[in-house]
N, C-alpha and C. Protein backbone atom coordinates (compact mmCIF):
# COMPACT_ATOMS: atom_id res chain seq x y z
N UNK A 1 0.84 -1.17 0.00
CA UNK A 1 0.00 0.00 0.00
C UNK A 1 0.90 1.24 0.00
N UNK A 2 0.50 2.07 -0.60
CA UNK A 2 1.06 3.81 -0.55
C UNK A 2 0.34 4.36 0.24
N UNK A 3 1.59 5.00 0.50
CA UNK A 3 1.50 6.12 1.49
C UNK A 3 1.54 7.60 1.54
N UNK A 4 0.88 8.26 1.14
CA UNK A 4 1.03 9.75 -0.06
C UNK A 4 1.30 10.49 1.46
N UNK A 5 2.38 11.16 1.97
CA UNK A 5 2.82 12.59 2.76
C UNK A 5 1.99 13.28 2.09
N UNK A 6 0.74 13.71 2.49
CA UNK A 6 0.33 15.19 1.91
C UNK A 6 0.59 16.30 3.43
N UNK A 7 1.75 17.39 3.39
CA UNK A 7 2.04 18.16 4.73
C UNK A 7 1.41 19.75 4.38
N UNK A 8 0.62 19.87 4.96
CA UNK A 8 0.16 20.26 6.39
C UNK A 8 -0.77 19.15 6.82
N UNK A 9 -1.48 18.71 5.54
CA UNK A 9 -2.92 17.86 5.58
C UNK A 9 -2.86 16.81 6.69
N UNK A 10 -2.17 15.71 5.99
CA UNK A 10 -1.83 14.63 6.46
C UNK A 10 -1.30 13.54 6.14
N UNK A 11 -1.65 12.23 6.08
CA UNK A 11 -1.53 11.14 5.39
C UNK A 11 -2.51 9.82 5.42
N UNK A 12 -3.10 9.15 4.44
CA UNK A 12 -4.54 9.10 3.98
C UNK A 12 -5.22 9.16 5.15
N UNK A 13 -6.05 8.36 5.96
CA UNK A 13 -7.09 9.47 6.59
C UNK A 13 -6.97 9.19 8.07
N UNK A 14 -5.85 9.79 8.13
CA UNK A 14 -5.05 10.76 9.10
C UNK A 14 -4.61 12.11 8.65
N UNK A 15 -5.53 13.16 9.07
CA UNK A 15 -5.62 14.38 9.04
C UNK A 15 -5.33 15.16 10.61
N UNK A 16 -4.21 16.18 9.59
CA UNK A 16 -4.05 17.02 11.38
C UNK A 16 -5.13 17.83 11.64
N UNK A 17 -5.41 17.99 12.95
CA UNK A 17 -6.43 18.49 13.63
C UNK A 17 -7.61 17.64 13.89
N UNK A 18 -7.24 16.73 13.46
CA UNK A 18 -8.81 15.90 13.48
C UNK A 18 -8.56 15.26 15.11
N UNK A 19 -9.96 15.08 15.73
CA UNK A 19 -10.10 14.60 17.24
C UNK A 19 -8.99 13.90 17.50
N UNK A 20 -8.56 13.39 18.74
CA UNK A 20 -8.58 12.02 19.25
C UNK A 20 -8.73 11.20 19.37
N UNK A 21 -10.34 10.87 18.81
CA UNK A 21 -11.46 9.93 18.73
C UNK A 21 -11.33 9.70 17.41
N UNK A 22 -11.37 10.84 16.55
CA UNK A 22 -11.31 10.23 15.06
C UNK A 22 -9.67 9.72 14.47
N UNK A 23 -8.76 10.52 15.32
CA UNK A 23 -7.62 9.99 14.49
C UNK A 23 -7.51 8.66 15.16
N UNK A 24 -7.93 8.46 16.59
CA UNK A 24 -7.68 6.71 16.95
C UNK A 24 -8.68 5.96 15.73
N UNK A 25 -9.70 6.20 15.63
CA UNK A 25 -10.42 5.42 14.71
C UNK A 25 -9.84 5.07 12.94
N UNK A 26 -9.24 6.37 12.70
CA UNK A 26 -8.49 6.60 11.68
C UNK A 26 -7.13 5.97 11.51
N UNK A 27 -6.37 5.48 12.59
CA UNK A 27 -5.01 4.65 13.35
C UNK A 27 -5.91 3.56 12.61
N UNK A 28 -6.87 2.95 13.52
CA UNK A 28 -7.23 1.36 13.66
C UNK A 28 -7.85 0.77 12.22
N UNK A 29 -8.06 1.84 11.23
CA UNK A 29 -8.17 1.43 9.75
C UNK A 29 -7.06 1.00 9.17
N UNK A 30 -6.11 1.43 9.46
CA UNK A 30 -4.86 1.18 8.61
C UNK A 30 -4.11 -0.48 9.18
N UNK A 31 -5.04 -0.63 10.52
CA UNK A 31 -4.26 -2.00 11.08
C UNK A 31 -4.65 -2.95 9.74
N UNK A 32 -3.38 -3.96 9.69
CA UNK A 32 -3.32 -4.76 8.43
C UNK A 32 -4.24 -6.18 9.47
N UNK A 33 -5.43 -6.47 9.53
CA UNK A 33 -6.37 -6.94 10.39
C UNK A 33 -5.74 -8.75 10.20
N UNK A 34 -5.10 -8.81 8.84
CA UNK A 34 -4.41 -10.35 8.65
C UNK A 34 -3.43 -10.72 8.72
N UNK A 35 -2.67 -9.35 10.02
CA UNK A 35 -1.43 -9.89 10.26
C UNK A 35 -1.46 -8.81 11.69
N UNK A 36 -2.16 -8.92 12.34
CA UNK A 36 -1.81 -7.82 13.50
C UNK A 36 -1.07 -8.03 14.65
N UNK A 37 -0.08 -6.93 14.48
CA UNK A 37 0.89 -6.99 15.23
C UNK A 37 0.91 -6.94 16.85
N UNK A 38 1.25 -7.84 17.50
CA UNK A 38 1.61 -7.82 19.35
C UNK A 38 2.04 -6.61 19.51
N UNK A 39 2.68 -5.65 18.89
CA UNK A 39 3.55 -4.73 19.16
C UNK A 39 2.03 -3.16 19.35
N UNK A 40 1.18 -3.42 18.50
CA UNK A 40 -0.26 -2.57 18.36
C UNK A 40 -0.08 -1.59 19.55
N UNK A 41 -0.18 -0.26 19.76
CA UNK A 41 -1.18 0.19 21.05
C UNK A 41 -2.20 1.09 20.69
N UNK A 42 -3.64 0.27 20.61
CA UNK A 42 -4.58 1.47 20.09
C UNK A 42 -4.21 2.80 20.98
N UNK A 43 -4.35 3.80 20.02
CA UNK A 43 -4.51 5.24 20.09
C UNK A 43 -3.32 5.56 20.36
N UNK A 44 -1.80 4.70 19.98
CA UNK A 44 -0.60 5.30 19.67
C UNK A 44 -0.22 4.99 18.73
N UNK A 45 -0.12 3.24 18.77
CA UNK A 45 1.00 3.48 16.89
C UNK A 45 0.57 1.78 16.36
N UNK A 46 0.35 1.34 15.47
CA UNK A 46 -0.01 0.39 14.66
C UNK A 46 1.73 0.05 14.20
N UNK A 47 1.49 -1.24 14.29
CA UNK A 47 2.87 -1.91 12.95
C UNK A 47 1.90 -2.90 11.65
N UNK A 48 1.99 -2.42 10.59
CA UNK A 48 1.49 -3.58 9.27
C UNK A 48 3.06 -4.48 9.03
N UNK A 49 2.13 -5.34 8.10
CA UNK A 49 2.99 -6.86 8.46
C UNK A 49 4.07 -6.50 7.18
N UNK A 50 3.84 -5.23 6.91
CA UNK A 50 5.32 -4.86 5.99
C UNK A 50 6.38 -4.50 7.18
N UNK A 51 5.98 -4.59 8.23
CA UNK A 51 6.71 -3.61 9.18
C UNK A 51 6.93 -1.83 9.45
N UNK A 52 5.57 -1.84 8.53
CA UNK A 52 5.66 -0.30 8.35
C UNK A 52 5.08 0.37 9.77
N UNK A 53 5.24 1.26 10.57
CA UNK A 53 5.11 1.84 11.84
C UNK A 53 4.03 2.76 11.59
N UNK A 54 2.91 3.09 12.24
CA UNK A 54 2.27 4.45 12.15
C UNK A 54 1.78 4.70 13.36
N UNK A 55 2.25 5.97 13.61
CA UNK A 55 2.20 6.41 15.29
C UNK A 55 1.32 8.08 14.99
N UNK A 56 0.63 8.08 16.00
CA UNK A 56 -0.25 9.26 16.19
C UNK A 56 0.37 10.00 17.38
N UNK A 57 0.58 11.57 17.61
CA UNK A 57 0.53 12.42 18.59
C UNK A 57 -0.17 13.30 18.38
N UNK A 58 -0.84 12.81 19.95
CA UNK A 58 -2.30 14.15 20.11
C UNK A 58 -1.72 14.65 21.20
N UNK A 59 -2.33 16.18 21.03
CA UNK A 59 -2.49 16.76 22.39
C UNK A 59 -3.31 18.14 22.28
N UNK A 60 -4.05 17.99 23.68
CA UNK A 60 -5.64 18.84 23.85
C UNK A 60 -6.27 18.47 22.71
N UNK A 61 -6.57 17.31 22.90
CA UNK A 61 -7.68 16.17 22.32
C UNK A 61 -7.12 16.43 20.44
N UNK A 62 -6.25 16.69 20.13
CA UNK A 62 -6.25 17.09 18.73
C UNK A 62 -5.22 16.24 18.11
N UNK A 63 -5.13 15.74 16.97
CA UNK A 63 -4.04 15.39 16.13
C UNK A 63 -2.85 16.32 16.05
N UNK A 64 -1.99 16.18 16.37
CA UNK A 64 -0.63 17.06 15.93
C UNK A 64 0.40 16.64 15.04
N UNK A 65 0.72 15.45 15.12
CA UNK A 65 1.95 15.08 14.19
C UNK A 65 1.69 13.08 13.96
N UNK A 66 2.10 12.95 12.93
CA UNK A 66 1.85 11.63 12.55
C UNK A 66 3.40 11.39 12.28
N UNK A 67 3.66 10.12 12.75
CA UNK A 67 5.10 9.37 12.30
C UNK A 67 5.34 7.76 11.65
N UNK A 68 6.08 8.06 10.68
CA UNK A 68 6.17 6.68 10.06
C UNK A 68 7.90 6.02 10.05
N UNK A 69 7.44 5.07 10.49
CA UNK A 69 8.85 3.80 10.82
C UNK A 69 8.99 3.33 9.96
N UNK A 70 10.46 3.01 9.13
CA UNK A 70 10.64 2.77 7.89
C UNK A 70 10.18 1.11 7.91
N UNK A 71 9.73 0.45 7.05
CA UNK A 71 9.16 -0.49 6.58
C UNK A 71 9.63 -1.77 6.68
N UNK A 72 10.15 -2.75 6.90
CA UNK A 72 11.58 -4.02 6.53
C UNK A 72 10.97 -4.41 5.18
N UNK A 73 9.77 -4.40 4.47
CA UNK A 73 9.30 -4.89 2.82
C UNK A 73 8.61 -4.09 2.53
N UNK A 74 8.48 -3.99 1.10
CA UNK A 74 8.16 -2.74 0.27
C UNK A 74 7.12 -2.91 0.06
N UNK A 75 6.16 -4.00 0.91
CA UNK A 75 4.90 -3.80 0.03
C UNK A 75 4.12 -2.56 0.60
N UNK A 76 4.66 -2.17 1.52
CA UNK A 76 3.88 -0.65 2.49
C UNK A 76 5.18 0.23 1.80
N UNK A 77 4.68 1.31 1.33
CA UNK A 77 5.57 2.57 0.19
C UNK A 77 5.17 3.71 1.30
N UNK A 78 6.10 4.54 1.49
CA UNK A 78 6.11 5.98 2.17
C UNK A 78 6.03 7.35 0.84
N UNK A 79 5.82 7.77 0.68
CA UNK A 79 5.99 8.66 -0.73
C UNK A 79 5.80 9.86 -0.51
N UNK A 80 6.46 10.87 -1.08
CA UNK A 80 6.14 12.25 -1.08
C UNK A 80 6.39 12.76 -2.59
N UNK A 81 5.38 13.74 -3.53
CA UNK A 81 5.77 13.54 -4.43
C UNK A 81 6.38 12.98 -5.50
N UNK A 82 6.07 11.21 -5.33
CA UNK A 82 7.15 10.54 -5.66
C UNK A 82 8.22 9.98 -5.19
N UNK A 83 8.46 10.42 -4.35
CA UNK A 83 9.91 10.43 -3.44
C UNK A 83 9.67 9.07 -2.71
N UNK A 84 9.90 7.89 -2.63
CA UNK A 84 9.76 6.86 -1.75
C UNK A 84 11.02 6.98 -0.65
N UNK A 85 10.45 7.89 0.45
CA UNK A 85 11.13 8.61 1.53
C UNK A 85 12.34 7.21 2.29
N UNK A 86 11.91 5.96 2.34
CA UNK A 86 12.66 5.05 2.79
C UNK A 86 13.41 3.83 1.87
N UNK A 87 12.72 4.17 0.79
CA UNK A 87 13.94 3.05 -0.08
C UNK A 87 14.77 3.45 -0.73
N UNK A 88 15.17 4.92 -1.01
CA UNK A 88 16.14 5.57 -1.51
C UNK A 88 17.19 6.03 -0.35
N UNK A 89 18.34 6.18 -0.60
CA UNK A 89 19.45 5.93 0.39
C UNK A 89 18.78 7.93 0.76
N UNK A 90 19.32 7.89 2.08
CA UNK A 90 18.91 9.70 2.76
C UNK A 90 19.71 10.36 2.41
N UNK A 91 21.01 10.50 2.01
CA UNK A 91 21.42 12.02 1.09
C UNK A 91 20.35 11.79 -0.38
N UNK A 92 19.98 10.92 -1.07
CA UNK A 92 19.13 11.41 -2.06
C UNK A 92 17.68 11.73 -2.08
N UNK A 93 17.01 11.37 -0.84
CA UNK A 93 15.83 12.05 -0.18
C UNK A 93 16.26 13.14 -0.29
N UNK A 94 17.11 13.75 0.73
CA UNK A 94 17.36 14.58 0.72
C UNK A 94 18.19 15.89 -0.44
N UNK A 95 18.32 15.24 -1.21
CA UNK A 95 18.94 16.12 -2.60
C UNK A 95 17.12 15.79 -3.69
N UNK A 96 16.44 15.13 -3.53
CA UNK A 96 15.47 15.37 -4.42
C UNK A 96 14.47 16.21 -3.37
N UNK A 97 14.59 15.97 -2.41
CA UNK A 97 13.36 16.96 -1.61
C UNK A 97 13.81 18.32 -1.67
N UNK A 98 15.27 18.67 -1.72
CA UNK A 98 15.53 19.66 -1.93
C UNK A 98 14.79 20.62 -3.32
N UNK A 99 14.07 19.78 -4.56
CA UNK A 99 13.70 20.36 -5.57
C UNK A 99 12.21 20.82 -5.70
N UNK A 100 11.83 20.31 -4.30
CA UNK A 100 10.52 20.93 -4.07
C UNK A 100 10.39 22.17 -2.82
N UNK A 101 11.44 21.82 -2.60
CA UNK A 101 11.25 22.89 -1.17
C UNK A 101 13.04 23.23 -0.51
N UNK A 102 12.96 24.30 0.34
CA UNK A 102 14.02 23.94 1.43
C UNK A 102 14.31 23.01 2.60
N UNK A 103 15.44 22.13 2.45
CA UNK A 103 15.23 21.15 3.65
C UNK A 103 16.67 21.46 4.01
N UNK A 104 16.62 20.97 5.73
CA UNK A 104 18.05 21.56 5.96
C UNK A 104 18.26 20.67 7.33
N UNK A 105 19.56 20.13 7.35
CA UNK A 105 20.41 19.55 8.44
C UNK A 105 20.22 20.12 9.90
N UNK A 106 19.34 19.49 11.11
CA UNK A 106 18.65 19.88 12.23
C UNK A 106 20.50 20.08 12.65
N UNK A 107 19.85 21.28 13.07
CA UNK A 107 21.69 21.96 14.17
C UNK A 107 22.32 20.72 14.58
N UNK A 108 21.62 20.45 16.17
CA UNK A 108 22.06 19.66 16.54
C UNK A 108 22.31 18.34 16.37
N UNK A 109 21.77 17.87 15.17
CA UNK A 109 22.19 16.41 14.84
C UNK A 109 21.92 16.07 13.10
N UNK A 110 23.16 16.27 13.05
CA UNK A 110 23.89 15.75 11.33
C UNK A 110 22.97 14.61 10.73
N UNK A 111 22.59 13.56 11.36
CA UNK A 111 21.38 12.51 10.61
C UNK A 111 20.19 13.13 10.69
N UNK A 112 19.77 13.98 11.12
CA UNK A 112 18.36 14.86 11.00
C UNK A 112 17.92 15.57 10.11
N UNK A 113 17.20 15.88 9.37
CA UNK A 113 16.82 16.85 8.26
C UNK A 113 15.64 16.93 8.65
N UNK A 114 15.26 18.63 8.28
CA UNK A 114 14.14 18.87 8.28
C UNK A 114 13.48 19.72 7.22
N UNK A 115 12.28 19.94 7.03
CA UNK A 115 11.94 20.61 5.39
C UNK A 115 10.88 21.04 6.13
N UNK A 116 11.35 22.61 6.93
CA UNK A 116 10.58 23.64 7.60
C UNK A 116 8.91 24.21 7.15
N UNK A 117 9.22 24.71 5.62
CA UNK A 117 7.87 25.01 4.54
C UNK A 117 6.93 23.97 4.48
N UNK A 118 7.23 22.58 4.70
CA UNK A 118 6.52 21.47 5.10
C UNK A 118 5.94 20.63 5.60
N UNK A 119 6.89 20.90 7.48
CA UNK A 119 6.31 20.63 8.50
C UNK A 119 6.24 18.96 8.85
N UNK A 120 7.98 18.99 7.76
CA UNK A 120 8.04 17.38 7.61
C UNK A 120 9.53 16.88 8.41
N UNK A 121 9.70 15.99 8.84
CA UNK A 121 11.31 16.04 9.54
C UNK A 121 11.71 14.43 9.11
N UNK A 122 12.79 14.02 9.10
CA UNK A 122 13.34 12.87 8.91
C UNK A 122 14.17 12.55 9.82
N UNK A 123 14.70 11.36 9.90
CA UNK A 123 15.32 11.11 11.27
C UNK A 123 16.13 9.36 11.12
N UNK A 124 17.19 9.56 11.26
CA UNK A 124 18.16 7.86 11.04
C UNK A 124 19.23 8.23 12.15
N UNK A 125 19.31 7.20 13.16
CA UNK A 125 20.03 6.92 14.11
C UNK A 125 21.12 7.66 14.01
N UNK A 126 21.95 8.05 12.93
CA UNK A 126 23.06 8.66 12.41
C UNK A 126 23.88 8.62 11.44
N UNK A 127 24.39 9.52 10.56
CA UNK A 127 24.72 9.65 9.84
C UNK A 127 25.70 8.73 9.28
N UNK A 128 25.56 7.85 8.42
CA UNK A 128 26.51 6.93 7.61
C UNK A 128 26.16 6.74 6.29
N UNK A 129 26.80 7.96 5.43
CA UNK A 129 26.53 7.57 4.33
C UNK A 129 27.24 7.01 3.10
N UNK A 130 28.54 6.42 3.46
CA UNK A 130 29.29 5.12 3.38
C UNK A 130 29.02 4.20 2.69
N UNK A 131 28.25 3.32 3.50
CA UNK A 131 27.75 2.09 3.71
C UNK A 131 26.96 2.07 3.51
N UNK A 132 25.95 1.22 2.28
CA UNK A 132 24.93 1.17 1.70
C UNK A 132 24.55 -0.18 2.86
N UNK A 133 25.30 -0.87 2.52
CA UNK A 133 24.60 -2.56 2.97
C UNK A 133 24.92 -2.19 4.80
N UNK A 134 24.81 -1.05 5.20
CA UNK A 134 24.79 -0.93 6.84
C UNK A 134 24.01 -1.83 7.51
N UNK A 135 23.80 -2.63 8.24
CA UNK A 135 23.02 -3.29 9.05
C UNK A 135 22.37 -2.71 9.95
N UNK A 136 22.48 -1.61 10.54
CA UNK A 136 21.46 -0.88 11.37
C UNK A 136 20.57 0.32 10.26
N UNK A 137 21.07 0.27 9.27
CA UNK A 137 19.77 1.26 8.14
C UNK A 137 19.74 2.22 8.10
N UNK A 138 21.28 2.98 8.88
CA UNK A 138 21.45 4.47 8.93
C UNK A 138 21.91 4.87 7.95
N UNK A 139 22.04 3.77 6.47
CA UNK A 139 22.24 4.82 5.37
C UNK A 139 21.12 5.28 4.80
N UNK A 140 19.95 4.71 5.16
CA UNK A 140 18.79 5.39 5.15
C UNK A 140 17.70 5.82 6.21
N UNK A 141 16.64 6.53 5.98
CA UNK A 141 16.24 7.16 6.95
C UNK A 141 15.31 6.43 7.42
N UNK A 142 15.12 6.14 8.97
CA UNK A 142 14.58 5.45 9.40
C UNK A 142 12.89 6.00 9.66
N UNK A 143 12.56 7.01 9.88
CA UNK A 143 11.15 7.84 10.37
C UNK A 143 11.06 9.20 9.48
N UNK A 144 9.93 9.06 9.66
CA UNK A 144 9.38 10.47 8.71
C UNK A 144 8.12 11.03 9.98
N UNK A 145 8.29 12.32 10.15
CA UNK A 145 7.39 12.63 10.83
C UNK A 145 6.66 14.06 10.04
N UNK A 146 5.15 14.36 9.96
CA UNK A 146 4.79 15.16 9.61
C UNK A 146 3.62 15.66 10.39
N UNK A 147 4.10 17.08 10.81
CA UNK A 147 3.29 17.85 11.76
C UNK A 147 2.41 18.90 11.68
N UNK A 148 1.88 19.35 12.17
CA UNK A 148 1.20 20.50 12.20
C UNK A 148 1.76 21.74 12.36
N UNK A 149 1.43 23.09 11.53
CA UNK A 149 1.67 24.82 11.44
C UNK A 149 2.30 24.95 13.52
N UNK A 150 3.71 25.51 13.45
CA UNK A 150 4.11 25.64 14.76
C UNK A 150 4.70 24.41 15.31
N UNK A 151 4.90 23.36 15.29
CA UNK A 151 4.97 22.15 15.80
C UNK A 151 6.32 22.55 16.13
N UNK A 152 7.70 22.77 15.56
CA UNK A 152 8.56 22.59 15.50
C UNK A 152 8.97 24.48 15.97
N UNK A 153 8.10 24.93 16.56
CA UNK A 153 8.07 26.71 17.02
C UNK A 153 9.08 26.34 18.20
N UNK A 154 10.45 27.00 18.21
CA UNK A 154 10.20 27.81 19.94
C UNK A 154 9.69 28.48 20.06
N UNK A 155 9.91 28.78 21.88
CA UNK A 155 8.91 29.45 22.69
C UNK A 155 8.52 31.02 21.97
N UNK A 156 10.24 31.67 21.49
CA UNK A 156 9.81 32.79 20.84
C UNK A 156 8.78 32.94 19.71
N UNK A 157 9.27 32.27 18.65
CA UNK A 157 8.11 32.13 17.64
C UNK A 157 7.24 30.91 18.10
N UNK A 158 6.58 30.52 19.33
CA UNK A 158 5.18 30.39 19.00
C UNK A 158 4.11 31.51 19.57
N UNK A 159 5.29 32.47 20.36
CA UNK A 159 4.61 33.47 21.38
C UNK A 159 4.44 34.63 19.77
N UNK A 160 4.99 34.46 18.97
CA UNK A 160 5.03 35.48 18.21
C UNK A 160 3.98 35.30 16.62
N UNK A 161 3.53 33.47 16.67
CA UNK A 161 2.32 33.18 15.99
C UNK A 161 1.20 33.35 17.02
N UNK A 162 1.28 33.06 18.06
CA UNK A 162 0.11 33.79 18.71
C UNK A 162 0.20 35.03 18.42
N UNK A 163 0.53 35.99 18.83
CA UNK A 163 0.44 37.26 18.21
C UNK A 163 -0.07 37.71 16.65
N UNK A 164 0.68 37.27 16.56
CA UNK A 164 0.25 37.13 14.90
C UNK A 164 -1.46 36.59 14.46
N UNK A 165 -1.59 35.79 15.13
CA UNK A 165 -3.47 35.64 14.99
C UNK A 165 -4.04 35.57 15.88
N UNK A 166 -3.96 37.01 16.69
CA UNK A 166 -4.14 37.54 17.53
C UNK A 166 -5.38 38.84 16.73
């Protein structure tokens, strides 16, 4: 199954802002019901029997950010524009995401990228981009997370989007 990143929106029907109630209900659609995983916790994160991860964060009853665990088989696809965010090695995520937007190396940690205009972040244990056949998968990116307008604010700029729609 595909997985279309649409960011701010969501990803299929997991939408940000939507309840608690609906994004748990919206979680428990995607469980692969003919292979369900021990690992399950309704109303946090589902595993399908591709090994693909999907985790929900709410807070004040709302959807905020959805995260996806890279896959161990391809039959579950992550995609953004095309981009199959986990089977392409992460400097070329990251050099083709660059052609849709700005994405840029989180300060503090060199395996991090984030693509700010998007509200999308990536994330691999650390940087090795070396070693293709790595055994821990840090030549590619392990999670994709996509959040909601502010998510990724400090305190200054979120005191200063309050203001702002104010």
């Amino acid at each position: 199954m595909d997985f279309d990143l649409a960011p701010p929106t969501g990803v299929g029907p997991l939408r940000i802002g939507m309840t608690r109630h609906a994004a748990n209900t919206a979680l428990d659609s995607l469980r692969d019901l003919s292979a369900v995983s021990e690992s399950d916790r309704p109303g946090q994160h589902v595993f399908r029997s591709s090994g693909l991860m999907i985790s929900i964060h709410c807070m004040r009853d709302m959807l905020e950010a959805i995260e996806l665990g890279r896959p161990s088989a391809q039959t579950d696809r992550v995609l953004f524009q095309g981009v199959d965010v986990f089977a392409l090695p992460a400097r070329d995520v990251v050099q083709r995401m660059g052609e849709f937007t700005s994405i840029e190396e989180t300060p503090d940690d060199d395996a991090s990228f984030i693509a700010p205009d998007l509200l999308l972040s990536f994330w691999r244990p650390f940087a090795a981009d070396d070693e293709p056949e790595e055994e821990q998968g840090c030549y590619y990116f392990t999670s994709v997370l996509l959040a909601r307008p502010g998510y990724y604010d400090t305190r200054a700029q979120a005191a200063e989007r309050l203001q702002q729609s104010s």
